[in-house]
Protein backbone atom coordinates (compact mmCIF):
# COMPACT_ATOMS: atom_id res chain seq x y z
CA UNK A 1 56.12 92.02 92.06
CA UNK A 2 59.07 89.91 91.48
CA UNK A 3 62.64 90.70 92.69
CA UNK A 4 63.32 90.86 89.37
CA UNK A 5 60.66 93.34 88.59
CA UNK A 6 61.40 95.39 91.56
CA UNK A 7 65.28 96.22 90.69
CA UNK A 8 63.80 96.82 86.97
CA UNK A 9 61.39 99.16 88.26
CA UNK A 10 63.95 100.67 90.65
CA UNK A 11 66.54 101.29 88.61
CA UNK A 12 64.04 103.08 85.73
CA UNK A 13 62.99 105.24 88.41
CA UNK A 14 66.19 106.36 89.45
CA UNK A 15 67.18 107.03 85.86
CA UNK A 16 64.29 108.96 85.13
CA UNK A 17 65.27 111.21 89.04
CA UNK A 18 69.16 111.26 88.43
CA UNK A 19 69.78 111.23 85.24
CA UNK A 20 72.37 108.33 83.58
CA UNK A 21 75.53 110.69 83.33
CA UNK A 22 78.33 108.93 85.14
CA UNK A 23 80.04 111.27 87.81
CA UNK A 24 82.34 111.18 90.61
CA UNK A 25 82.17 112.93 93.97
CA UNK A 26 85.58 112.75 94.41
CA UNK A 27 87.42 115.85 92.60
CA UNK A 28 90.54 114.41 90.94
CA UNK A 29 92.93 114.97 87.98
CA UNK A 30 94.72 111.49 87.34
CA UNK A 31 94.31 108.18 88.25
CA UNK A 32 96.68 108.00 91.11
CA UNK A 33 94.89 111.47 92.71
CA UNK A 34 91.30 109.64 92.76
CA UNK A 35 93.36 106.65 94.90
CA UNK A 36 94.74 108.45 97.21
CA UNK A 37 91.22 110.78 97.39
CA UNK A 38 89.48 107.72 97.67
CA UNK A 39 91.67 106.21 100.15
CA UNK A 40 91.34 109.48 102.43
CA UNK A 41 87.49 109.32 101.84
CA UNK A 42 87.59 106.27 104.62
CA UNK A 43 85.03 107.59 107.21
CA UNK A 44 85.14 110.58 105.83
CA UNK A 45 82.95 112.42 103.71
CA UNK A 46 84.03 113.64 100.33
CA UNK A 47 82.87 117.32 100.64
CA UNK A 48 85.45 117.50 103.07
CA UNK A 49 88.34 114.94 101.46
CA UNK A 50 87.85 117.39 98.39
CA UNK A 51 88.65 120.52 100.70
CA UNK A 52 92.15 118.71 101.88
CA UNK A 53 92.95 117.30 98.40
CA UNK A 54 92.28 121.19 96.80
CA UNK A 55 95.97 122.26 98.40
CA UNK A 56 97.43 118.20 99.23
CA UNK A 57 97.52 118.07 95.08
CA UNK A 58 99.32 121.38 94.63
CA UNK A 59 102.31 120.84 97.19
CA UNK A 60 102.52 116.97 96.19
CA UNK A 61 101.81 117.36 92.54
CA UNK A 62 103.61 114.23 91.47
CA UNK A 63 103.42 110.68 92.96
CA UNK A 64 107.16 110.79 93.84
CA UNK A 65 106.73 113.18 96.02
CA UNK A 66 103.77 111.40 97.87
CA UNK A 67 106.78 108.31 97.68
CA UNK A 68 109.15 110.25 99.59
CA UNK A 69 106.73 112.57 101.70
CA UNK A 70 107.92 112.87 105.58
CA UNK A 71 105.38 110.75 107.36
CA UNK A 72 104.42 113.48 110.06
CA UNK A 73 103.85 115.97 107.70
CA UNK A 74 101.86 114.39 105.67
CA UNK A 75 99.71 113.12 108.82
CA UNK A 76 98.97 117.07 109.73
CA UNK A 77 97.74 117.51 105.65
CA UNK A 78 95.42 115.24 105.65
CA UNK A 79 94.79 115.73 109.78
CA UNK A 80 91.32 116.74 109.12
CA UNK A 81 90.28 113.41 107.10
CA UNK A 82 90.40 111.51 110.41
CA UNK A 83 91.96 108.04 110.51
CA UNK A 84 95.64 110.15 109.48
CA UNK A 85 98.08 108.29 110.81
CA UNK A 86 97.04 104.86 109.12
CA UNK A 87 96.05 106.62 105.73
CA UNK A 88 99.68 108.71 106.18
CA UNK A 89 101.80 105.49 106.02
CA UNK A 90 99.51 103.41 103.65
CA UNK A 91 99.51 106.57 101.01
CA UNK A 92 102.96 107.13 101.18
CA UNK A 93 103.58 103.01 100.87
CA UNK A 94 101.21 103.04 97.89
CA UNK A 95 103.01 105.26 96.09
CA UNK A 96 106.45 103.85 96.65
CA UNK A 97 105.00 100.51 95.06
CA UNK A 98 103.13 102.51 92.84
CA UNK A 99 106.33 104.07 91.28
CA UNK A 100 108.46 101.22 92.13
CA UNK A 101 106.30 98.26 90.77
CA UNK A 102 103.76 100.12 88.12
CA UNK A 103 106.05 102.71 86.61
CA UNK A 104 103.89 105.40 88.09
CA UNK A 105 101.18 103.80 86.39
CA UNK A 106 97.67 102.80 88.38
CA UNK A 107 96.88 99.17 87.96
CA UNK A 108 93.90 98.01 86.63
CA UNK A 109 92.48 94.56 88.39
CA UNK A 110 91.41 94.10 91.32
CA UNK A 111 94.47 91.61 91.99
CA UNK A 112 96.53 94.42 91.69
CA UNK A 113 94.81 96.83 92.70
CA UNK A 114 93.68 95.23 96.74
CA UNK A 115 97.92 94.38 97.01
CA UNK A 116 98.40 97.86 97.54
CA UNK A 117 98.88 99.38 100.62
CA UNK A 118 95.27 100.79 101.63
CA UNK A 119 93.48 99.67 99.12
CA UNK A 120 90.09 97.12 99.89
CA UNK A 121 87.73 96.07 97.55
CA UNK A 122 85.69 99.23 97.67
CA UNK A 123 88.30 101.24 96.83
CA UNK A 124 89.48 99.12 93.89
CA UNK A 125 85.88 98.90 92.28
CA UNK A 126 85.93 102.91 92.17
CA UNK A 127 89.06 102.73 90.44
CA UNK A 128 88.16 99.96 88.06
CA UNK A 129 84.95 102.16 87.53
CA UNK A 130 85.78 105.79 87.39
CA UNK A 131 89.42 105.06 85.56
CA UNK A 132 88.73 101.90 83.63
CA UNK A 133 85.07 101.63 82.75
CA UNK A 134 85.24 98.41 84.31
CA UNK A 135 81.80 98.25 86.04
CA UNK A 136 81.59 97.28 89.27
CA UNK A 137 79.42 97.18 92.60
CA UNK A 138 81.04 99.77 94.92
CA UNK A 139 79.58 98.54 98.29
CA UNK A 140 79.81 101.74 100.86
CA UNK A 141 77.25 102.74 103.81
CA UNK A 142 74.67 104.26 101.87
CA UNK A 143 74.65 101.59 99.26
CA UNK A 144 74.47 98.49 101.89
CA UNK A 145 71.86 100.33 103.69
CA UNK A 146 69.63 101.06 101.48
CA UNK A 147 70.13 97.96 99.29
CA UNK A 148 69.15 96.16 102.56
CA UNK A 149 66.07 97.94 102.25
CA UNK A 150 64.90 97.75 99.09
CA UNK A 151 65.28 93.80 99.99
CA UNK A 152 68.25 93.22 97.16
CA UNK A 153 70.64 91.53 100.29
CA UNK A 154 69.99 90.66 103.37
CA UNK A 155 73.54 90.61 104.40
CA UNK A 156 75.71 92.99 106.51
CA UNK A 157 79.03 91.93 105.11
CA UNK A 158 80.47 94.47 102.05
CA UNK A 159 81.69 91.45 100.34
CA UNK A 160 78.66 89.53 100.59
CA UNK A 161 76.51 92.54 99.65
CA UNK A 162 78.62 93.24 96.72
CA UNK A 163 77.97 90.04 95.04
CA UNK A 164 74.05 89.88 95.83
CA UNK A 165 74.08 92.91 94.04
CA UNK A 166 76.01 91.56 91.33
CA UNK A 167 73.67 88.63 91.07
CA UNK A 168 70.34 91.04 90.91
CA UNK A 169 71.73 94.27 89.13
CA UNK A 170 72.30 94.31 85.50
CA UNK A 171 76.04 94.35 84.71
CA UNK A 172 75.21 97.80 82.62
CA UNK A 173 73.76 99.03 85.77
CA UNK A 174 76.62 98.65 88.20
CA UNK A 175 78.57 102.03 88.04
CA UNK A 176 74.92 104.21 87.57
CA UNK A 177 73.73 102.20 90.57
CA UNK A 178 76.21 103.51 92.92
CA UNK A 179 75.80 106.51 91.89
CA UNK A 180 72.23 106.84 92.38
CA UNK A 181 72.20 104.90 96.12
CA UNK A 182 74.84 107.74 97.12
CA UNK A 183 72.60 110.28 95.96
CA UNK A 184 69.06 108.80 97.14
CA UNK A 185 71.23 108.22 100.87
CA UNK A 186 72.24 111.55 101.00
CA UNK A 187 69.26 113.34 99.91
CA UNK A 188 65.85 111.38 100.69
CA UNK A 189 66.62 108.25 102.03
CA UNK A 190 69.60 109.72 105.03
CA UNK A 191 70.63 107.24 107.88
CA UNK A 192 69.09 109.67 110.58
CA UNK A 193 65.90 109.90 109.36
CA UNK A 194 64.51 108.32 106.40
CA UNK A 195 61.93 110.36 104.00
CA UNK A 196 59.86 107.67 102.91
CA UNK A 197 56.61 109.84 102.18
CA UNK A 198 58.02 112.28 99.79
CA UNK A 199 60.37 109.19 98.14
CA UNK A 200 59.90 108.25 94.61
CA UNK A 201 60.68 104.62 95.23
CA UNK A 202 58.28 104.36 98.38
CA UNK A 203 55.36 101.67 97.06
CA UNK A 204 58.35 99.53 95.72
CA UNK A 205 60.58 99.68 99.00
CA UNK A 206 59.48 96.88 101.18
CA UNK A 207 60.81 98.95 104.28
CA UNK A 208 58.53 101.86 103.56
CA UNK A 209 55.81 99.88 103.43
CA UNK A 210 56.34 98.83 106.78
């Protein structure tokens, strides 16, 4: 079987297991709420960034206030999401140029988007996804692992695994894609310990097979 013929095969499989209904993790209202969720989801999962953001969205309900929040108090909000003093200061100098440059408005390109304070690649291609239909490889741990093991990169790099994928995934595939790797890693194929025997993708997996 071709490479080619693998990631077809793949992806039909994990259509036929998932479903192709495109859906977010991350709970969120506007666009500006799934940034700042995504940008507290850094080494983090988003169980709990959805547990913080549940009360963080009702006592900062506009992106004003998130402008003019007092740093400290914002770092014990989002305490819990580790990382809080960087994500403190880049949220609250997000949403200054958010309001100051975008009238309040998220940007959509990835030009735009990676100028703001926080905000990498990863976090733009959600946006560009989730708010913009603007597919896009959204390279996080579960999807460069297990990419890397279904043989589609070889590369350790987000950047660099982002654009093998680009080369080998159908464009219409992009945004389902992530999807499915996030659910596959957190379900059958976890980091700990791998359940290749009871995996529906197991005799097309080169790493199960060996």
């Amino acid at each position: 079987m071709t490479t080619k013929e693998r990631v077809a095969e793949v992806l039909r499989r994990m259509d036929a297991e998932y479903g192709m209904e495109y859906r977010c993790y991350l709970n969120y209202e506007t666009p500006w709420q799934l940034l700042i969720a995504v940008m507290l989801s850094a080494q983090c999962t988003d169980a709990r960034v959805n547990i913080v953001t549940k009360d963080l969205f009702r006592k900062y309900d506009t992106l004003e206030k998130f402008a003019n929040a007092d740093l400290a108090e914002l770092e014990q909000d989002i305490h819990s999401t580790g990382f809080y003093h960087n994500k403190a200061k880049n949220i609250i100098s997000c949403a200054k140029d958010l309001v100051e440059k975008y009238g309040g408005e998220v940007p959509g390109t990835l030009e735009e988007l990676t100028g703001l304070a926080g905000v990498g690649r990863k976090t733009a291609n959600v946006i560009r996804g989730n708010i913009y239909n603007d597919p896009s490889i959204v390279v996080d741990t579960h999807v460069k692992r297990i990419s890397k093991k279904l043989g589609f990169t070889g590369e350790d790099d987000p950047v660099k695994v982002e654009f093998d994928l680009m080369e080998v995934i159908p464009k219409d595939h992009w945004i389902l894609y992530n999807i499915h790797i996030i659910t596959l890693g957190r379900s059958i194929c976890t980091a700990r310990k791998p359940d290749c025997g009871n995996c529906f993708l197991k005799d097309v997996c080169p790493s199960a097979k060996a």
